[in-house]
Protein backbone atom coordinates (compact mmCIF):
# COMPACT_ATOMS: atom_id res chain seq x y z
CA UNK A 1 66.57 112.57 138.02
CA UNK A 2 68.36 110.27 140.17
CA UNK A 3 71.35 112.69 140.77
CA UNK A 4 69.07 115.67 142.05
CA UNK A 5 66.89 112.83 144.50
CA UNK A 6 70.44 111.85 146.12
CA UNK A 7 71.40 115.52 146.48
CA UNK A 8 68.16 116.36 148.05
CA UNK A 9 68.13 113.10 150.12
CA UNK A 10 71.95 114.47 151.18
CA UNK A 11 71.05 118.10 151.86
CA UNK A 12 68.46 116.43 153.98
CA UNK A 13 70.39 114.98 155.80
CA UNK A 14 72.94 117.73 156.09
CA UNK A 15 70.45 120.48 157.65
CA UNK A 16 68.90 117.59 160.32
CA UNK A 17 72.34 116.64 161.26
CA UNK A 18 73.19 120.66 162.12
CA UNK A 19 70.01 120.76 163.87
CA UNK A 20 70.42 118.11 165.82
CA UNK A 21 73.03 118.90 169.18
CA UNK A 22 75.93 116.20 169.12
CA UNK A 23 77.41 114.82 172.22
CA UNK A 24 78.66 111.83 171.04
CA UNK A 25 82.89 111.19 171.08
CA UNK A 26 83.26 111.67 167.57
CA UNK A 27 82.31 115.36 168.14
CA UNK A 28 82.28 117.79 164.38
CA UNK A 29 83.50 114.38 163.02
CA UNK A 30 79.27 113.80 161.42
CA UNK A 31 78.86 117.56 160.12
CA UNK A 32 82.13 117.51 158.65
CA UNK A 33 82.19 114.19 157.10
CA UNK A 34 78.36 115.02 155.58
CA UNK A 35 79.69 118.38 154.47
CA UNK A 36 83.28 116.76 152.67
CA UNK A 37 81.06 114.35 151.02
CA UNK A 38 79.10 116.52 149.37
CA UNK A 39 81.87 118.79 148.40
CA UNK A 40 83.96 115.61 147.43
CA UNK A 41 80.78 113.96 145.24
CA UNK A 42 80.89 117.76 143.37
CA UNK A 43 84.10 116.69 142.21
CA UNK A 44 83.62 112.73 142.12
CA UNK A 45 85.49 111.55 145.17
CA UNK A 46 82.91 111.50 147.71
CA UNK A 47 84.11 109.07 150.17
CA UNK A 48 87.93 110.50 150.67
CA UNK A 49 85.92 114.13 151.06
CA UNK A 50 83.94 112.55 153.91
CA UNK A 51 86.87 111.17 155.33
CA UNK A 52 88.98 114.43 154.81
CA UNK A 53 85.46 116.67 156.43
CA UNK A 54 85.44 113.84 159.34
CA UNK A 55 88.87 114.73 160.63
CA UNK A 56 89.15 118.24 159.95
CA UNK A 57 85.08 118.60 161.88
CA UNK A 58 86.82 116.55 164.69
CA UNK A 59 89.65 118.61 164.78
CA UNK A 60 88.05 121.99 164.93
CA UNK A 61 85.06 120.49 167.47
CA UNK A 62 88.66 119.98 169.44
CA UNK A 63 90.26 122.95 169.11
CA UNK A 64 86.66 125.38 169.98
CA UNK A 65 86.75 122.91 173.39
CA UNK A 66 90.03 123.75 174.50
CA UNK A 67 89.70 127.42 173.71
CA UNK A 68 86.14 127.45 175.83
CA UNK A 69 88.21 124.98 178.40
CA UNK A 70 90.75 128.00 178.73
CA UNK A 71 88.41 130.74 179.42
């Protein structure tokens, strides 16, 4: 009972964090690290999945601004 409360509390927080428009510095680094964690509490290492999502949602957030920069 308490797993399935968490995971609804998490996808919760998952869809209002997509819905909500980031400008902050850490830009892709909150939908990524939400997203890892999930996948990385699937498989029981939560916290290095949100730490693997946060770098690879900054990284891409990066790479989409210097494509858009170049056009």
């Amino acid at each position: 009972m308490i797993r399935s409360a968490s995971l609804l509390a998490a996808g919760l927080l998952a869809v209002s964090a997509v819905a909500i428009p980031h400008q902050a510095e850490a830009k892709g680094c909150i939908k990524g690290a939400i997203v890892g964690g999930l996948a990385g509490k699937a498989v029981g290492h939560g916290k290095a999945g949100a730490a693997a999502g946060c770098a690879v949602g900054h990284h891409n957030a990066n790479k989409k601004a210097s494509q858009a920069q170049g056009q």
